[in-house]
Protein backbone atom coordinates (compact mmCIF):
# COMPACT_ATOMS: atom_id res chain seq x y z
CA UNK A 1 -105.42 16.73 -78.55
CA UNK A 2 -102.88 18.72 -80.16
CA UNK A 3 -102.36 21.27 -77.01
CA UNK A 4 -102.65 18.59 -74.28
CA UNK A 5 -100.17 16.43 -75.93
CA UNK A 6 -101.89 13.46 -75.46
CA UNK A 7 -103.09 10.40 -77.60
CA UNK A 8 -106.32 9.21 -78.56
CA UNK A 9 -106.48 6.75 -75.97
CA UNK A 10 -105.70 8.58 -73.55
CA UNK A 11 -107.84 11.51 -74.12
CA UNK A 12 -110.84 9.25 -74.95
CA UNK A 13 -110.71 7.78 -71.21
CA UNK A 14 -110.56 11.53 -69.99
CA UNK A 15 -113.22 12.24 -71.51
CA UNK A 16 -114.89 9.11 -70.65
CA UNK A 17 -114.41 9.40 -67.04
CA UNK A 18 -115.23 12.93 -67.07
CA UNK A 19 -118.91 12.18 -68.75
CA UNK A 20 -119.39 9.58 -66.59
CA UNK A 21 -118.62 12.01 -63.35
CA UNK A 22 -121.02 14.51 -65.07
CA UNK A 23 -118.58 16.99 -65.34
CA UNK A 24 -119.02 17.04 -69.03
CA UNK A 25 -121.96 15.95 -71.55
CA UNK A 26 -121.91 14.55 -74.99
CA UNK A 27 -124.64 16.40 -77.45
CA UNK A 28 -126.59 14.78 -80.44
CA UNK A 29 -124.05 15.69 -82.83
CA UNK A 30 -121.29 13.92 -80.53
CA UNK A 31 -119.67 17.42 -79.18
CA UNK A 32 -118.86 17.91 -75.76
CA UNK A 33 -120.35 20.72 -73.67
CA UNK A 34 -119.91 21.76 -69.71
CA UNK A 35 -122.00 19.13 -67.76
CA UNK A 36 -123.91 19.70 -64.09
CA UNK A 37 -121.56 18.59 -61.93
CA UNK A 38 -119.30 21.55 -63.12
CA UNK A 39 -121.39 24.02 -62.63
CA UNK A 40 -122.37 22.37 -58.58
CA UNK A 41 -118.52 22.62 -57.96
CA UNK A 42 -118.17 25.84 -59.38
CA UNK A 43 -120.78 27.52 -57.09
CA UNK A 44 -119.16 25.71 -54.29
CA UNK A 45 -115.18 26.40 -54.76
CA UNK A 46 -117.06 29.88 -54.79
CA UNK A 47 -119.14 29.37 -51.38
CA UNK A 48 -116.01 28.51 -49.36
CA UNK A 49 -114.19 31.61 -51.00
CA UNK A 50 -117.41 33.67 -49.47
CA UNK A 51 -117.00 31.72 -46.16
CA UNK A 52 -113.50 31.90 -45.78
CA UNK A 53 -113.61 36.02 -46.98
CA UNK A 54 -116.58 36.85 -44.67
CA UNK A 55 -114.81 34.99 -41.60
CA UNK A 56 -111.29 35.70 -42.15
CA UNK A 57 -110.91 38.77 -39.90
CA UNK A 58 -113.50 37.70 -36.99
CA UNK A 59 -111.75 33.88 -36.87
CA UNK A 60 -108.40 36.01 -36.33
CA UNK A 61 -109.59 37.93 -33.63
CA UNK A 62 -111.33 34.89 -31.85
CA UNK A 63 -108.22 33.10 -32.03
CA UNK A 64 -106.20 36.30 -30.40
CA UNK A 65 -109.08 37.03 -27.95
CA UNK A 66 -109.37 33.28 -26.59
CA UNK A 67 -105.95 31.88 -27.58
CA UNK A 68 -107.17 28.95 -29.15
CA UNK A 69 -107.35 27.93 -32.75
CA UNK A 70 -110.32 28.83 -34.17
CA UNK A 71 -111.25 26.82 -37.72
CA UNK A 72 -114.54 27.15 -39.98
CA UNK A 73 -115.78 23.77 -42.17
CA UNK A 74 -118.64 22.53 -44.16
CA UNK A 75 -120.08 19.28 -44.72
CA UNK A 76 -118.70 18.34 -48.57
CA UNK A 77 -120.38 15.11 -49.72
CA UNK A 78 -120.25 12.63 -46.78
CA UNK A 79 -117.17 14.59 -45.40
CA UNK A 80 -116.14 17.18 -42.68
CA UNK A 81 -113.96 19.39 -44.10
CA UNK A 82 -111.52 22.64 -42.64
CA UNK A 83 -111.95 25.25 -44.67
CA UNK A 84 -110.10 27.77 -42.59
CA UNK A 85 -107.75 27.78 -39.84
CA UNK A 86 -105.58 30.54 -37.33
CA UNK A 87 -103.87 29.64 -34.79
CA UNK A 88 -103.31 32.35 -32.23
CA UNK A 89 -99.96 34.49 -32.65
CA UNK A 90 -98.71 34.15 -28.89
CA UNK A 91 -99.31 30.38 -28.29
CA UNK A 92 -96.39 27.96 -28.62
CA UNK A 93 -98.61 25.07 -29.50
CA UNK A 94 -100.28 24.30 -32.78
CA UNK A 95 -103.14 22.47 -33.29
CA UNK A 96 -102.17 19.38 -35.96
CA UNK A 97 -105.56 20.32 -38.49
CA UNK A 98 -105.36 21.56 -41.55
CA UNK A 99 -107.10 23.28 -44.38
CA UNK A 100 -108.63 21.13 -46.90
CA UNK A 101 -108.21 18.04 -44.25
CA UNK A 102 -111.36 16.20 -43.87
CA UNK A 103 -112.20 15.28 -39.95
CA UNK A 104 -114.55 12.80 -38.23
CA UNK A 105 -117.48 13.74 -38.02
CA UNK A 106 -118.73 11.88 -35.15
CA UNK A 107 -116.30 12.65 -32.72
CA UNK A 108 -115.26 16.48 -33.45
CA UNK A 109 -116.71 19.58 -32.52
CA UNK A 110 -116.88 20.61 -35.93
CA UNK A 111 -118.39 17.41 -37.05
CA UNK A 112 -120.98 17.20 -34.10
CA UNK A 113 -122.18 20.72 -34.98
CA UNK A 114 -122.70 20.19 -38.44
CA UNK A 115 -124.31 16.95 -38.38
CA UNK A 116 -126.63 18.17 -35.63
CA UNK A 117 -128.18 20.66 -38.65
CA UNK A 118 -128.21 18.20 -41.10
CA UNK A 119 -130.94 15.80 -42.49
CA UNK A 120 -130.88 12.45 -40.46
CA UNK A 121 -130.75 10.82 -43.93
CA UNK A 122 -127.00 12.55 -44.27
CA UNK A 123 -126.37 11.26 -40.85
CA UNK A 124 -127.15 7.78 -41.49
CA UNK A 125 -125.25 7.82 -44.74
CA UNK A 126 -121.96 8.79 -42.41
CA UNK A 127 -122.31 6.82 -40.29
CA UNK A 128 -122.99 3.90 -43.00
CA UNK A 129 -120.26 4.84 -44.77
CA UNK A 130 -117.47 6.02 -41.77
CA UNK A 131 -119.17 4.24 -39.22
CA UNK A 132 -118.45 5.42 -35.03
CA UNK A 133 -115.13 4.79 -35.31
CA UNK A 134 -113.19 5.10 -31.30
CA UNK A 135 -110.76 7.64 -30.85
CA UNK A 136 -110.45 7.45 -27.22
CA UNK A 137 -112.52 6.21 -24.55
CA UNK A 138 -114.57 9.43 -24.64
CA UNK A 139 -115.60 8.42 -28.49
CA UNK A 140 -119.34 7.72 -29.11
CA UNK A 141 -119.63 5.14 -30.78
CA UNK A 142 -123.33 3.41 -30.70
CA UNK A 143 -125.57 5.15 -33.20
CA UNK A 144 -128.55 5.50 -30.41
CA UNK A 145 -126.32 7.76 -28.34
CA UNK A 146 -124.90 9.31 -30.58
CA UNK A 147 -128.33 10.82 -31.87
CA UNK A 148 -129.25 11.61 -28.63
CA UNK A 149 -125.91 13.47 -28.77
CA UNK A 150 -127.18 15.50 -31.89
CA UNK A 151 -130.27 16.27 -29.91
CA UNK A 152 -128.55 17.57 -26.86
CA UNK A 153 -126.46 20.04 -29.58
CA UNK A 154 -129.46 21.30 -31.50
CA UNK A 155 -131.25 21.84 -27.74
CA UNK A 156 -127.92 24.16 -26.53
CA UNK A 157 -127.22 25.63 -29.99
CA UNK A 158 -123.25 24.46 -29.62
CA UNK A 159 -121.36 21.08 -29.57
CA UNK A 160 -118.52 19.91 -27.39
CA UNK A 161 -115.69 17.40 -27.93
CA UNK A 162 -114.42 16.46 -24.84
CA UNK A 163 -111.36 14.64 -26.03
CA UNK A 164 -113.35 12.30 -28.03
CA UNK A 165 -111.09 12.99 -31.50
CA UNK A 166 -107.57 13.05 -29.71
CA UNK A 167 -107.01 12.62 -25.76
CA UNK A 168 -106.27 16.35 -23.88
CA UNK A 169 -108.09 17.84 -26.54
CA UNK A 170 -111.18 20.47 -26.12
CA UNK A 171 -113.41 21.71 -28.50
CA UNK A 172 -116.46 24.02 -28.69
CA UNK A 173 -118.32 24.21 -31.92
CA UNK A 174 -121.31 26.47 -33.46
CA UNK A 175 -123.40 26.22 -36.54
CA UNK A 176 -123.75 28.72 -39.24
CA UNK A 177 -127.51 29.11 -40.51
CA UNK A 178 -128.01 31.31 -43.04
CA UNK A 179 -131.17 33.91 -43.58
CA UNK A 180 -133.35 30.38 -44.25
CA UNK A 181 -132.15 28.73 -41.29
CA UNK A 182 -130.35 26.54 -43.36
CA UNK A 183 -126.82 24.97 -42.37
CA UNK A 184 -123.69 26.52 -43.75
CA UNK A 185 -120.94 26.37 -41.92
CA UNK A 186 -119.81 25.68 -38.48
CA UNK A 187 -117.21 27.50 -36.44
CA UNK A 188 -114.88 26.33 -33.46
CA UNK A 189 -112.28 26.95 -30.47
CA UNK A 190 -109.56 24.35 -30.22
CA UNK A 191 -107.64 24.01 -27.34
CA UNK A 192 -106.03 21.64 -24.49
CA UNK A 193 -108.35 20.42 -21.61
CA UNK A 194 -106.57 22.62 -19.09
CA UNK A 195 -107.67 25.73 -21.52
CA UNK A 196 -111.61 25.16 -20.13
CA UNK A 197 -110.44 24.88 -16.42
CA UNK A 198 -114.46 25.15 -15.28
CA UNK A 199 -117.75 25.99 -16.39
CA UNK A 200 -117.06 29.81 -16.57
CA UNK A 201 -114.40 29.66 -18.89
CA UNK A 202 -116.50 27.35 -20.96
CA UNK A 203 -119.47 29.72 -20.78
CA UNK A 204 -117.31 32.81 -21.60
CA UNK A 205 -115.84 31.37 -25.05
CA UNK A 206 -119.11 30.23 -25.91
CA UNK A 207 -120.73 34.12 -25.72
CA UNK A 208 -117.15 34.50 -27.79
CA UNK A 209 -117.99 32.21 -30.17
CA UNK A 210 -121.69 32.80 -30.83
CA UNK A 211 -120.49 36.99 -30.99
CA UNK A 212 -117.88 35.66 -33.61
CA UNK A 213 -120.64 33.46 -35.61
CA UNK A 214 -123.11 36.79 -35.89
CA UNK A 215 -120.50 39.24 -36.91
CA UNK A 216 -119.77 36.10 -39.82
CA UNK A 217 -123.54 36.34 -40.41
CA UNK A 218 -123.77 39.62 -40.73
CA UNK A 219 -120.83 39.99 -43.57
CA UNK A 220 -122.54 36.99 -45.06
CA UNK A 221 -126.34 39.31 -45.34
CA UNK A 222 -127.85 36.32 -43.22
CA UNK A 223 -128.37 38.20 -39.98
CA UNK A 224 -128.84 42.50 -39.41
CA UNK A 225 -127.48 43.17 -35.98
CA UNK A 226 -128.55 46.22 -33.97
């Protein structure tokens, strides 16, 4: 109390709110001690320092190589979050996203790919809670299409936003699986719509992006490539 400066009130609902988050727990004898929930966001602040380590150098050089912005997120709670972000060094636009900025998840690349590897009970839960929000006429927005959507993704291995988040934007998305075939991450190419021109270009920074996503792998010990 003395060292925080505060008063008994006001430490008291600290503390309160803290044991009732779980981030603390109150023993027999009435002392406090580390709770769960401390320990969960521990390991996780130190999964996205992994992520964002492992993927630092091959985002950069997809970014350069496609001249696009490339980004890596997770799924945090019921939320799509950037984790990571480069924007390519010779490009005179920026892409508005930002680390630590949670996106839709219905309606971005990012978001498509990771809720296509997630549990359909996460799914519903977004949608519950978020709902399919329209963006732009290219939005999905009815929960039956929109799993056919997810479908489609896990069928091709990537996602696609065709300006369904913000009109004249284009998106290609991957997942990360780790050595389990569990979802980790996902990784993707921002750009304008005139940056995919046609099917090849498409094609070619998809073999770009899955190259980029096993080299991240690889650094991560989920994948040996020969």
């Amino acid at each position: 109390q003395k060292i925080l400066s505060y008063n008994k009130s006001t430490l008291f609902r600290i503390l309160y709110t803290l044991e009732k988050n779980q981030y603390l727990l109150k023993d027999k004898h009435g002392r406090y001690e580390l709770g769960l929930d401390i320990f969960i966001l521990g390991n996780q602040i130190s999964r996205i320092g992994k992520l964002k380590k492992a993927s630092e150098v091959y985002l950069k050089e997809l970014a350069e190589e496609t001249n696009l912005a490339s980004h890596i997120g997770i799924i945090e709670g019921l939320q799509v979050l950037i984790i990571d972000k480069h924007d390519p060094s010779n490009s005179s636009i920026k892409m508005v996203s930002r680390v630590g900025k949670a996106v839709p998840a219905h309606c971005t690349g990012q978001g498509k790919a990771l809720l296509a590897y997630s549990s359909q009970k996460i799914v519903k839960k977004i949608i519950k809670n978020y709902g399919l929000q329209r963006f732009t006429p290219s939005t999905i927005t009815r929960a039956d299409d929109f799993f056919a959507e997810l479908e489609k993704i896990r069928e091709r291995g990537y996602a696609i936003d065709n300006s369904e988040h913000e009109k004249h934007i284009h998106c290609i998305a991957l997942p990360i699986l780790n050595e389990f075939n569990e979802l980790e991450a996902a990784i993707s190419i921002t750009g304008l719509v005139m940056d995919f021109p046609n099917e090849e270009t498409v094609s070619k920074n998809i073999r770009l992006l899955q190259k980029t996503r096993d080299k991240i792998r690889k650094n991560m010990n989920y994948l040996k490539i020969h």
